[in-house]
N, C-alpha and C. Protein backbone atom coordinates (compact mmCIF):
# COMPACT_ATOMS: atom_id res chain seq x y z
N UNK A 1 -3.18 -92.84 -43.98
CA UNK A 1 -3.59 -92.61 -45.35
C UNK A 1 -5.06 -93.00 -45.50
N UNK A 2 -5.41 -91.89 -46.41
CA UNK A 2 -7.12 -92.22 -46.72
C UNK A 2 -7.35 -93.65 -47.49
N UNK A 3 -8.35 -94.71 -47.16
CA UNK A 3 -8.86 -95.86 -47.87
C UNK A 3 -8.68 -95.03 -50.01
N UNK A 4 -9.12 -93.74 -50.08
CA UNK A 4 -9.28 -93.47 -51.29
C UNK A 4 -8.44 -92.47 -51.16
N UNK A 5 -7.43 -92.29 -52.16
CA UNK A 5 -6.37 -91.16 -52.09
C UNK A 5 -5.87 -90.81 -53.77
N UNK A 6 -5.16 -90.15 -54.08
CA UNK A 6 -4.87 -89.44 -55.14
C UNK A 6 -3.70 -90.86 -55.44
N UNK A 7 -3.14 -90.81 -56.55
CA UNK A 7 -2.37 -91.84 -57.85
C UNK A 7 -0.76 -90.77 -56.46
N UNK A 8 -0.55 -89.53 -56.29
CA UNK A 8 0.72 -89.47 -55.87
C UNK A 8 0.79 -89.81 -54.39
N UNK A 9 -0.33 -89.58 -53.68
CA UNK A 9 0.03 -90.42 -52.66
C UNK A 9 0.23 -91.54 -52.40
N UNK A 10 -0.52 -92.44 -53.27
CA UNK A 10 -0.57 -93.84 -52.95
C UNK A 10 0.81 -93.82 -53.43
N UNK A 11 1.73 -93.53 -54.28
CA UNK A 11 3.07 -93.81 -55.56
C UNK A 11 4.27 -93.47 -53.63
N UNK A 12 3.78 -92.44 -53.22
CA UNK A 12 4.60 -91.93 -51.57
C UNK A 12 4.46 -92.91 -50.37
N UNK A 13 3.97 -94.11 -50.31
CA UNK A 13 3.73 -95.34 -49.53
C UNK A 13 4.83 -96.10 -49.60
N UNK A 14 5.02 -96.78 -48.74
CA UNK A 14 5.81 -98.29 -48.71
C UNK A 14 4.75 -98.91 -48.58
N UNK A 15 4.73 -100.19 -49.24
CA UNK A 15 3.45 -101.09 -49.01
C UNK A 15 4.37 -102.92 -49.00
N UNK A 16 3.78 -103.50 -48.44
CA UNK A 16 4.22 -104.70 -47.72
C UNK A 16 3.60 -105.45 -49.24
N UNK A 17 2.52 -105.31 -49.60
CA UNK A 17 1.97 -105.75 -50.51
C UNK A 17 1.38 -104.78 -51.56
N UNK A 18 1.06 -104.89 -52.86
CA UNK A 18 0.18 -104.30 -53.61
C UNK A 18 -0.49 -105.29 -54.48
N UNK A 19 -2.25 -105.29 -54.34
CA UNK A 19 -2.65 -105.70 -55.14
C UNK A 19 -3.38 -105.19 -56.32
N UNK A 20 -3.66 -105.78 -57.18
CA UNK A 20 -3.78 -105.14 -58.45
C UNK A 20 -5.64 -105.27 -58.71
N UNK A 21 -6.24 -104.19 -58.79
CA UNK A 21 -7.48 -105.03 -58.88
C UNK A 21 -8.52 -104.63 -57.53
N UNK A 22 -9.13 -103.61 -57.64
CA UNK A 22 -10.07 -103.51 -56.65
C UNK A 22 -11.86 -104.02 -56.53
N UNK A 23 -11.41 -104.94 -57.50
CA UNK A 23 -12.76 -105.59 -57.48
C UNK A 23 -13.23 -106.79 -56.36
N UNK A 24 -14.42 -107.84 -56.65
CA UNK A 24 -14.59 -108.72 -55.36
C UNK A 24 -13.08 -109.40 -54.55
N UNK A 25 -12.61 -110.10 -55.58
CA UNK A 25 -11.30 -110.66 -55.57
C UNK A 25 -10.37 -110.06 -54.60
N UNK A 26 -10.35 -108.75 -55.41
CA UNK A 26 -8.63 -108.15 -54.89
C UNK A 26 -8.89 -107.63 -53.95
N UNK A 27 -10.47 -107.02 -53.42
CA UNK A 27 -10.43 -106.65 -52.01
C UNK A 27 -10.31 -107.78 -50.94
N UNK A 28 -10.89 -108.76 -51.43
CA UNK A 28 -10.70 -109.62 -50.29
C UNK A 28 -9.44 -110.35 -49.78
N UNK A 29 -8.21 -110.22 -50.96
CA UNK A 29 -7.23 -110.71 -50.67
C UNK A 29 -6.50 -109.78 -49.85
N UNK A 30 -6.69 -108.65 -50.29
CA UNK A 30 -6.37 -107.37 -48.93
C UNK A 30 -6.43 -107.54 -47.93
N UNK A 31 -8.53 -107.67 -47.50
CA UNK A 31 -8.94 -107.78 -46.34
C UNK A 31 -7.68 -108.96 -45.75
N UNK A 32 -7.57 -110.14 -46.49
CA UNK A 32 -7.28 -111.29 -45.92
C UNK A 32 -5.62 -110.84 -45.72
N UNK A 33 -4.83 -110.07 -46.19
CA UNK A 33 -3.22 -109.71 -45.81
C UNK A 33 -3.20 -109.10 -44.77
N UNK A 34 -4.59 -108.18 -44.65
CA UNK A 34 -4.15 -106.89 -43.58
C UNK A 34 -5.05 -107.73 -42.37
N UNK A 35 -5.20 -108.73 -42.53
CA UNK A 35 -5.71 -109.16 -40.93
C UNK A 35 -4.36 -109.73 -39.79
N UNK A 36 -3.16 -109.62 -40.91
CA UNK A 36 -1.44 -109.34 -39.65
C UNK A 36 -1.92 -107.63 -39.52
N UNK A 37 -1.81 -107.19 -38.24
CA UNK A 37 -1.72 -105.69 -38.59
C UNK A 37 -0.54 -105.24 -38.82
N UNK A 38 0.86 -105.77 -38.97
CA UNK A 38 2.14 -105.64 -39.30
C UNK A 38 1.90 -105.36 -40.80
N UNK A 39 0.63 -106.12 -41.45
CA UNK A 39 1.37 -106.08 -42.76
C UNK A 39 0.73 -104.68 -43.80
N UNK A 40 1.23 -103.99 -44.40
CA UNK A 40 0.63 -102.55 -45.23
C UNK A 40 0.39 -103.24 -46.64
N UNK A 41 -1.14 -102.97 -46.56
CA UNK A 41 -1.51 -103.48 -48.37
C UNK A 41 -2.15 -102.15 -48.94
N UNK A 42 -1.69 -102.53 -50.42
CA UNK A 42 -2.39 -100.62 -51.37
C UNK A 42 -3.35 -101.67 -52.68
N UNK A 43 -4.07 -101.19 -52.64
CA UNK A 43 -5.43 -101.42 -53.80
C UNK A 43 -5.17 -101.02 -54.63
N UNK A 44 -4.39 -101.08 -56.12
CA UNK A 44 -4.95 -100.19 -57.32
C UNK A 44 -6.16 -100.49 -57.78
N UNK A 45 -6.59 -99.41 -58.49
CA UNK A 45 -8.37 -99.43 -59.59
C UNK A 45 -8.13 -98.72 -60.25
N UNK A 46 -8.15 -99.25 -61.74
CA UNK A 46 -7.76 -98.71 -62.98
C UNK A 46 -9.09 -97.63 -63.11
N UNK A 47 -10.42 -98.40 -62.41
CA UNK A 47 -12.06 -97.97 -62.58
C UNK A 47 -12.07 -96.40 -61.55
N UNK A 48 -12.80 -95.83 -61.94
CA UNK A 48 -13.04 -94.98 -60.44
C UNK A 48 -13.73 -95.13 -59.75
N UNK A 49 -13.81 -94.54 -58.33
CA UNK A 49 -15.01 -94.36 -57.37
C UNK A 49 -16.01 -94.07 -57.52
N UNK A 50 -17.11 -95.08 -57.95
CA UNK A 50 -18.24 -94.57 -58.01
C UNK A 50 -19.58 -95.45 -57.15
N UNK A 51 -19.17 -95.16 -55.63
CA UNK A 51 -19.85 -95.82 -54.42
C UNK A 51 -20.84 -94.70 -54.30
N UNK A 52 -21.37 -94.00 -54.49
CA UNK A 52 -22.34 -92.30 -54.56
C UNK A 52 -23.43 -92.28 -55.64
N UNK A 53 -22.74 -92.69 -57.49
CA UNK A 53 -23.11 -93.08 -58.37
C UNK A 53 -24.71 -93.45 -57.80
N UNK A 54 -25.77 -92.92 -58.25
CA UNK A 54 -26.98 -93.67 -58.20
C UNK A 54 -27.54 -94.89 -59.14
N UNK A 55 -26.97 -94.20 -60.45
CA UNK A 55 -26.67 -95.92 -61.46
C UNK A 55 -26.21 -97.06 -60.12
N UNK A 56 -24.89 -96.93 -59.58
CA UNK A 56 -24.96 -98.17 -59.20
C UNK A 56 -25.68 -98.57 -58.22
N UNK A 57 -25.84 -97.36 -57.37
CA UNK A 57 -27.24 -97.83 -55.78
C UNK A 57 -27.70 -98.41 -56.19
N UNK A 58 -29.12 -97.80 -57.77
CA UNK A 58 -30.10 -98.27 -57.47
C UNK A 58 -30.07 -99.57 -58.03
N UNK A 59 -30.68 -100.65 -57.01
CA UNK A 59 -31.26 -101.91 -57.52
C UNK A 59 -31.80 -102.04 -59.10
N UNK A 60 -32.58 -100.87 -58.94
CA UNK A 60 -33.52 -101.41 -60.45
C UNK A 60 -32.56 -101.16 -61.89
N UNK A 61 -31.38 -100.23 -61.64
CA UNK A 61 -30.76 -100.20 -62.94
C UNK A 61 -29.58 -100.61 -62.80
N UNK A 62 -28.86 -101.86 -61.70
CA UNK A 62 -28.13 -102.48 -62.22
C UNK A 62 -28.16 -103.16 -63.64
N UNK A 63 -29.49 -103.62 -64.78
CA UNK A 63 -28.92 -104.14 -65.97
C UNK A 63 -28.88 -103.08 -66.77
N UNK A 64 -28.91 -101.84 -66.45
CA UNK A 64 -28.62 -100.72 -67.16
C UNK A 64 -26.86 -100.30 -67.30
N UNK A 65 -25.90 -101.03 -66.11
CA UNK A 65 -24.35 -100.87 -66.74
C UNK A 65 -23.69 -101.63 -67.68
N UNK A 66 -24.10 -103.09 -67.84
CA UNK A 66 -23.01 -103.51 -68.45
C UNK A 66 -23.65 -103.03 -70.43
N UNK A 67 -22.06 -102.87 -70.71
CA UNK A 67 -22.47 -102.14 -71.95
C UNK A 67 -22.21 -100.67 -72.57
N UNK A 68 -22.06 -100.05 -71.10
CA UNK A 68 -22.00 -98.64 -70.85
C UNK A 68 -20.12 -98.40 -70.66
N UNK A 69 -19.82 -98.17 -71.42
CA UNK A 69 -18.40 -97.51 -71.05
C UNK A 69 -17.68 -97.13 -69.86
N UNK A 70 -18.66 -96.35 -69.53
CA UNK A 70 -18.20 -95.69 -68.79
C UNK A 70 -17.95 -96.84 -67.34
N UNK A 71 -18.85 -97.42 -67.32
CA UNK A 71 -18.72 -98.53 -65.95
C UNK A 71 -18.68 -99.75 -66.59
N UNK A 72 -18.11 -100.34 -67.90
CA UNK A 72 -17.98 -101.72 -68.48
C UNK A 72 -16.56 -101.39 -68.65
N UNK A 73 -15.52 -102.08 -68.68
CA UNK A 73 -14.33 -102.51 -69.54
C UNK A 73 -14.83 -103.08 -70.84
N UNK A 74 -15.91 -103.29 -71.43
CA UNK A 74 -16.63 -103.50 -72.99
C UNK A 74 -15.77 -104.72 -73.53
N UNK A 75 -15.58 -105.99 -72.63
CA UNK A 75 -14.56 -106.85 -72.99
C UNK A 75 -15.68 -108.00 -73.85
N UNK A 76 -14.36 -108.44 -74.66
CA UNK A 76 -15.06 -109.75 -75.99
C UNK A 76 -14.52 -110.93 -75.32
N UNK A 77 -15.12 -112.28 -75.61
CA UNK A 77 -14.69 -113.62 -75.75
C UNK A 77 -13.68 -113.52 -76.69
N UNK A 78 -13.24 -114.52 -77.09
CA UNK A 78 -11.96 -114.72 -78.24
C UNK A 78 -13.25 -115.92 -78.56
N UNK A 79 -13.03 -116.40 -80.37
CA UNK A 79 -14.12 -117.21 -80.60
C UNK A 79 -14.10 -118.51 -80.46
N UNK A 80 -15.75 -118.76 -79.90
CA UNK A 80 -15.97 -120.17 -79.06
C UNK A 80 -15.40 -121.55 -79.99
N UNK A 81 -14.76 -121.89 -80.26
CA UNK A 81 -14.41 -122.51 -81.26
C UNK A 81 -13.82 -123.91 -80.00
N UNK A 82 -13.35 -123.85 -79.11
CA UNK A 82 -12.42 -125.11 -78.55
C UNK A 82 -13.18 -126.37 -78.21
N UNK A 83 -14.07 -126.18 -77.57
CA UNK A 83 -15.19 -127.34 -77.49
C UNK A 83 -15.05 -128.36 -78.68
N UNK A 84 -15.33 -127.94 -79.71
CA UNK A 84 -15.29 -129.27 -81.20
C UNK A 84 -13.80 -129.92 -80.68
N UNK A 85 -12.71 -129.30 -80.38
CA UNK A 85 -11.68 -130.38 -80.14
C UNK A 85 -11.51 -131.63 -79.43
N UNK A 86 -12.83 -131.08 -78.64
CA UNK A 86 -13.05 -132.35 -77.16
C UNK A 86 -14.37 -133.34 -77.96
N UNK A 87 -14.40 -133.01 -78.90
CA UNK A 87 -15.69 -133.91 -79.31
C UNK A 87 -17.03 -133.67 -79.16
N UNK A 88 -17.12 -132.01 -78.56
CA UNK A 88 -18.72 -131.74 -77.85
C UNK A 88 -19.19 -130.42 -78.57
N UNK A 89 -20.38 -130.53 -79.04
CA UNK A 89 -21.10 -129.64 -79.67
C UNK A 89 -20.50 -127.78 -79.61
N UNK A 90 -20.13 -127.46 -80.45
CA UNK A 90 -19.68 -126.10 -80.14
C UNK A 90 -20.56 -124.87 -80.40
N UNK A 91 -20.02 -124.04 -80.43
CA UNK A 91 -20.76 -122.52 -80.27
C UNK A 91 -20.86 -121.91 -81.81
N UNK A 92 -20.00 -122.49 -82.98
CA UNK A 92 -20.05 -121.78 -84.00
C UNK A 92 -18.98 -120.60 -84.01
N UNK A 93 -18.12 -120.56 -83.55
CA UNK A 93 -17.08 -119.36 -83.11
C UNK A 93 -17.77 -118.20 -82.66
N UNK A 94 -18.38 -118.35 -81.96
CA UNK A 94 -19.28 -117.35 -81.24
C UNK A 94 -18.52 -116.17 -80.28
N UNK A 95 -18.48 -115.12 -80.61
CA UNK A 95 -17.70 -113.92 -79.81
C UNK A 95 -19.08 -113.37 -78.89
N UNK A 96 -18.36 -113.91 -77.38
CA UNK A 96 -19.48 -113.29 -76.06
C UNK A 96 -18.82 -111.85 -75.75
N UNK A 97 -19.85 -111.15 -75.44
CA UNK A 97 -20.21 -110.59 -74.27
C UNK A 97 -19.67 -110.52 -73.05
N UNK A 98 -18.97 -109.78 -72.37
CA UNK A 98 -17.96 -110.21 -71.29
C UNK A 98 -17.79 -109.26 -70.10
N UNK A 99 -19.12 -108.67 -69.77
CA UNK A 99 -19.17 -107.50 -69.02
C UNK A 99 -18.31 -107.41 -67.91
N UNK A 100 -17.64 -106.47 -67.71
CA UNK A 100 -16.05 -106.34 -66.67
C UNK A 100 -16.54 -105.21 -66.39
N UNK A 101 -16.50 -104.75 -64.46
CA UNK A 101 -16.84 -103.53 -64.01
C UNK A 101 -15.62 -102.86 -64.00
N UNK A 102 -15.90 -102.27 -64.57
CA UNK A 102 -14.87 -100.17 -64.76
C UNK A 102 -14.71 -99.24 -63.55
N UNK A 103 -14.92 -99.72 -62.26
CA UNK A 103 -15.01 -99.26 -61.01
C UNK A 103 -15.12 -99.62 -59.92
N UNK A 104 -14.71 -99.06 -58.73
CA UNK A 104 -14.31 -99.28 -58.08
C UNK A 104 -15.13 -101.02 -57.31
N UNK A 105 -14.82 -101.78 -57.02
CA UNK A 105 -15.74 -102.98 -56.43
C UNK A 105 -16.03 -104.06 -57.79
N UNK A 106 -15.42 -103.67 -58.77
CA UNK A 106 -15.20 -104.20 -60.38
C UNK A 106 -16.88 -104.99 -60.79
N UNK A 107 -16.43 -106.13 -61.03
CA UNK A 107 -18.24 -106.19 -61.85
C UNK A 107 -19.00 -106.24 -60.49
N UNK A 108 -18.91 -106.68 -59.42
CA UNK A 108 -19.79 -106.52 -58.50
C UNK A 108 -20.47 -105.44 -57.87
N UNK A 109 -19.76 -104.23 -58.90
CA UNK A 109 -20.75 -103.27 -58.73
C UNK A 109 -21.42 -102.92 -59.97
N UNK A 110 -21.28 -103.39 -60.88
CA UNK A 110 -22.21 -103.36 -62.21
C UNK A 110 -23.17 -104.65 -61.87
N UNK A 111 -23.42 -105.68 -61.38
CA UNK A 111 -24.49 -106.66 -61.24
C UNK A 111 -24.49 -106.70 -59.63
N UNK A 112 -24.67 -105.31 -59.30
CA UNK A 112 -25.68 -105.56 -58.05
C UNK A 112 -25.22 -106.24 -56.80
N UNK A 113 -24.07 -106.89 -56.76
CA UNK A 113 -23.36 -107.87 -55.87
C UNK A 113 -23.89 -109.28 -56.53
N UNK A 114 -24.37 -109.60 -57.38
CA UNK A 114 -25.66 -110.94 -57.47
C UNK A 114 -24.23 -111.93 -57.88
N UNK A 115 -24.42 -113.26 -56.92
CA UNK A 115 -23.49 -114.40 -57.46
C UNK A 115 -24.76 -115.29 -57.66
N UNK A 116 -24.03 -115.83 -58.63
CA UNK A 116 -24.84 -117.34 -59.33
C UNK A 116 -23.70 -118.21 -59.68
N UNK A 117 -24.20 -119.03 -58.49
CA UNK A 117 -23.34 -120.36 -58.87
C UNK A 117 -23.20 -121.53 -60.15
N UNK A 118 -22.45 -121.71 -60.68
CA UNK A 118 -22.43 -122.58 -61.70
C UNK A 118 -23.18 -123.73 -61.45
N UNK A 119 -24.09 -124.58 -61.89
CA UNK A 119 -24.30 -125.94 -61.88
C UNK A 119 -23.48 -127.20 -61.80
N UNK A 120 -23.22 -128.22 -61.16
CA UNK A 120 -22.98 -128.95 -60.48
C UNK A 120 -22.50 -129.70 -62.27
N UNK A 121 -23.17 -129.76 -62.76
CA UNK A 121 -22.41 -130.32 -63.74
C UNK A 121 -21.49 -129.52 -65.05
N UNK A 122 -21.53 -128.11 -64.82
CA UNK A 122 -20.47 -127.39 -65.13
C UNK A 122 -19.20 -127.60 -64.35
N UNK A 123 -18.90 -127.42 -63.24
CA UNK A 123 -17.88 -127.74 -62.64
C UNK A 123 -17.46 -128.65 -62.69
N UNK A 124 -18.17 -130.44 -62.84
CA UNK A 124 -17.43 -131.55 -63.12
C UNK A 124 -17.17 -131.40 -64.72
N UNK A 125 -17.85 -130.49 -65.72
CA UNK A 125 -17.32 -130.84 -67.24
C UNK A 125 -16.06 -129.99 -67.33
N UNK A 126 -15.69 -128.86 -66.37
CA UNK A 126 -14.85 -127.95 -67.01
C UNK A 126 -13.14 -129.02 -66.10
N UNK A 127 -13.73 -129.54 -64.65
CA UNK A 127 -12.87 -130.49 -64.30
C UNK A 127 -12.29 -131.45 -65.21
N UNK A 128 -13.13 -132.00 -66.55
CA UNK A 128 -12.82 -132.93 -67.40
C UNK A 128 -11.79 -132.38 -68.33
N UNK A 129 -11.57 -131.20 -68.73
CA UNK A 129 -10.81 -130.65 -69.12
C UNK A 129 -9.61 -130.04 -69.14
N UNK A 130 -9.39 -129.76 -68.08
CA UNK A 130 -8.40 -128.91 -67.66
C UNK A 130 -7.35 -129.72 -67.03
N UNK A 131 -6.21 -129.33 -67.44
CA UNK A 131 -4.86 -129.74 -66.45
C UNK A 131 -4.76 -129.89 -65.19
N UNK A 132 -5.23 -128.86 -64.87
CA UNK A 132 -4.89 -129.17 -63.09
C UNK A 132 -6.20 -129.54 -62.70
N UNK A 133 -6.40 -130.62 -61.83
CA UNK A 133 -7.42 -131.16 -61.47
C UNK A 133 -8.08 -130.46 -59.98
N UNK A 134 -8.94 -130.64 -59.49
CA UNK A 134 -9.46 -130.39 -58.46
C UNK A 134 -10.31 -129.39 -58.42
N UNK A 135 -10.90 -128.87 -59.98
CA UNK A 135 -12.12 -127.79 -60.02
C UNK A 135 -13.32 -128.53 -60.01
N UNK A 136 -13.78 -129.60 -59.59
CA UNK A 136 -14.97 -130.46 -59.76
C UNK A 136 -15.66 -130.09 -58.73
N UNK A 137 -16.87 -130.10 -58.77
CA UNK A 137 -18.15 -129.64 -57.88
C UNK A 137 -17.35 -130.39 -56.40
N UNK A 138 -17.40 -131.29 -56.30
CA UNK A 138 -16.89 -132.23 -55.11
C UNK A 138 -15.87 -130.88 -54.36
N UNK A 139 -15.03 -131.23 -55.01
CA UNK A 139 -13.57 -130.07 -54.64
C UNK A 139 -13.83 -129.07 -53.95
N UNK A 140 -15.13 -128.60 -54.77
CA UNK A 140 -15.33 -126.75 -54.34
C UNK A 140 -16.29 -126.74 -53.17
N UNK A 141 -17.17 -127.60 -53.58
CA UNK A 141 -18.23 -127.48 -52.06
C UNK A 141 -17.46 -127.21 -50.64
N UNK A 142 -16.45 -127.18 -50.35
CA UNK A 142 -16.23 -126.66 -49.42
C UNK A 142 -15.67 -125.03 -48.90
N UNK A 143 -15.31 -124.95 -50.16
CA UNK A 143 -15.04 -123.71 -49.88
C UNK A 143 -16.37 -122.87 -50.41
N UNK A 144 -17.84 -123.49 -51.19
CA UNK A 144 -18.82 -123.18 -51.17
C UNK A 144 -19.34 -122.68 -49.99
N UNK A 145 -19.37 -123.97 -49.07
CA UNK A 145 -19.97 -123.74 -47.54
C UNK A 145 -19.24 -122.66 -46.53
N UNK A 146 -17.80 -122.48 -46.98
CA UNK A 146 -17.06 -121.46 -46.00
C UNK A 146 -17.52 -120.39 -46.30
N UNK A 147 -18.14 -119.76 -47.25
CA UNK A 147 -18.17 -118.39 -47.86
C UNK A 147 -19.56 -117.76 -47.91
N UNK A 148 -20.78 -119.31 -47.70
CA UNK A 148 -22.22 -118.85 -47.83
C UNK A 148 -22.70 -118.98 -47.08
N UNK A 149 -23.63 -118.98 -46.38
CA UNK A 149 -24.41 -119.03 -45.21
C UNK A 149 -25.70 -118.74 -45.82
N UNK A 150 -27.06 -119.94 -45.45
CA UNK A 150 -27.97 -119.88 -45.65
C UNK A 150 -28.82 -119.64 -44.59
N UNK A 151 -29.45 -118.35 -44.34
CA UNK A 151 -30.06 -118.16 -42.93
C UNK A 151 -31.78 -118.49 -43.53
N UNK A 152 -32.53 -120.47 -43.13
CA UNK A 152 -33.38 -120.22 -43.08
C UNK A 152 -34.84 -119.89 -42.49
N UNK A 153 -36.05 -119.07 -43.43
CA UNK A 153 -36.86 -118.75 -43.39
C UNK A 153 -37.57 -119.44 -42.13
N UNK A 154 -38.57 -118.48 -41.73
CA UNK A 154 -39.40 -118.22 -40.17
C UNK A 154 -40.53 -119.38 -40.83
N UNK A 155 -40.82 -120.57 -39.89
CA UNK A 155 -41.58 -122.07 -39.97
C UNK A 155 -42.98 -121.39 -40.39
N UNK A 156 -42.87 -120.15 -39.43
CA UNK A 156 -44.23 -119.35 -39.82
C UNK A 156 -44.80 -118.26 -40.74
N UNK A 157 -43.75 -118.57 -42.27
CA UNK A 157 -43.66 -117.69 -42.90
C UNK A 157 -44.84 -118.83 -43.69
N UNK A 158 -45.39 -118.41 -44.38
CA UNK A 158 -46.72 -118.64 -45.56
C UNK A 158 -45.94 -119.15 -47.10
N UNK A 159 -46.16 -120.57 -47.14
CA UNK A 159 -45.13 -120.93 -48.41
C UNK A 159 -43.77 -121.56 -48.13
N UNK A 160 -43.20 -121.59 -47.27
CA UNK A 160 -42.11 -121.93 -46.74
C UNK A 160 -41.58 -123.31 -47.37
N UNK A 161 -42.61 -124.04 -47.57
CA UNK A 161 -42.07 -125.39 -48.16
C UNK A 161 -41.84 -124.96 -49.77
N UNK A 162 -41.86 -124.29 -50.05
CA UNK A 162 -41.63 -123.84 -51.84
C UNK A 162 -39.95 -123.23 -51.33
N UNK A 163 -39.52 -122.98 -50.65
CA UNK A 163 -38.34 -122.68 -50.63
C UNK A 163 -37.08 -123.50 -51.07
N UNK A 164 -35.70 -122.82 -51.71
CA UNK A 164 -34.94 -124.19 -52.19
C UNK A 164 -33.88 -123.90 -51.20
N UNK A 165 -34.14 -124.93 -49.83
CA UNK A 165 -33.09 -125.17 -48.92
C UNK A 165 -33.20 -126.25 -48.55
N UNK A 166 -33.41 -127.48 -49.29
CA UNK A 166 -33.67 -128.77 -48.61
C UNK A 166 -32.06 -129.47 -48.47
N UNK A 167 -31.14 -128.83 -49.33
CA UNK A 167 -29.77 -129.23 -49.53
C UNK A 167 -28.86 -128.58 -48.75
N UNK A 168 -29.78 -127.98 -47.62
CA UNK A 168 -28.86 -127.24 -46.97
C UNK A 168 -27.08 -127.26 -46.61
N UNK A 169 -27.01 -128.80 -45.68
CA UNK A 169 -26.00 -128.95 -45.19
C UNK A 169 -24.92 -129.69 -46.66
N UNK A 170 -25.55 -129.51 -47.14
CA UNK A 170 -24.48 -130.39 -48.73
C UNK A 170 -23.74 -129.39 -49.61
N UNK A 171 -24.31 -128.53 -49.39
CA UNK A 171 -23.70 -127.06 -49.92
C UNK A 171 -23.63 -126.17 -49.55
N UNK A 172 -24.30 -126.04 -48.38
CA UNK A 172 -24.15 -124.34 -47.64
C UNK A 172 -23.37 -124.46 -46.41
N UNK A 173 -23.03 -123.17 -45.83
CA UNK A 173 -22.26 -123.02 -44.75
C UNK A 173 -23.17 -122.83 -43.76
N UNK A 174 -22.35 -123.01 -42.71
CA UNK A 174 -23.31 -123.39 -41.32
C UNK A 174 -23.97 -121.38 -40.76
N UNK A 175 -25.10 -121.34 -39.94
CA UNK A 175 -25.36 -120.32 -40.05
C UNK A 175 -25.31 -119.82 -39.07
């Protein structure tokens, strides 16, 4: 069967697994099932294929999707209001902005692939909160370092000390 196939073929499969969700996430939990080759996994995407799309190629107009229908799910916050319960300055019931990619590779193909990591003290405040414990910066740095790899810059590159890799081994993965 083709990686991309029609709604009745995929429905004509036995699949060992199905995940829901062809965005960063759900492909990788794929990648990560189908590395038994015993085991058959199927991708749904509510979004379509749009790996061709020059909107999404080009670099320069990734901030040209979110917003756009056609490649946003156009999703809202519910309003910021919970914070005042914990005692900490709130948002005013503030309804965000919540850009969700509509296609295939989900928001990571509306922002370009770009990850930005939360700050070190986001992860210990949202740890302060929550029931299940173990989302604290501490916790995650490791599976930080499994997933990133910092390959650095040539000694003989011009500027090199302006670079931010002095934290290398505290957060990044080995290269």
């Amino acid at each position: 069967m083709s990686a991309l196939c029609s709604v009745g073929d995929f429905c004509r499969e036995d699949f060992d697994y199905v995940v829901v969700g062809g965005g960063t996430a759900g492909l990788v939990v794929a990648a990560r099932l189908t590395e038994d080759p015993n085991v058959k996994v199927g991708v749904l995407e509510a979004g379509e294929n749009r790996m061709y799309d020059p909107n999404v190629q080009a670099p320069s107009l990734f901030p040209t999707l979110p917003g756009r229908k056609e490649y946003d799910w156009m999703m809202n916050s519910t309003p910021q209001d919970w914070l005042s319960v914990l005692g900490l300055p709130n948002t005013g019931n503030k309804v965000y902005s919540v850009p969700r990619g509509k296609l295939l590779g989900g928001s990571s193909a509306i922002n370009y692939l770009m990850y930005v990591r939360r700050s070190k003290a986001d992860y210990d405040g949202w740890n302060l909160i929550i029931v299940n414990k173990g989302w604290g910066w501490r916790d995650l740095v490791p599976y930080f370092q499994k997933h990133q790899t910092l390959d650095l810059p040539d000694k003989d590159i011009k500027g090199v000390e302006h670079m931010p890799h002095k934290q290398m081994e505290e957060v990044h993965g080995p290269n």
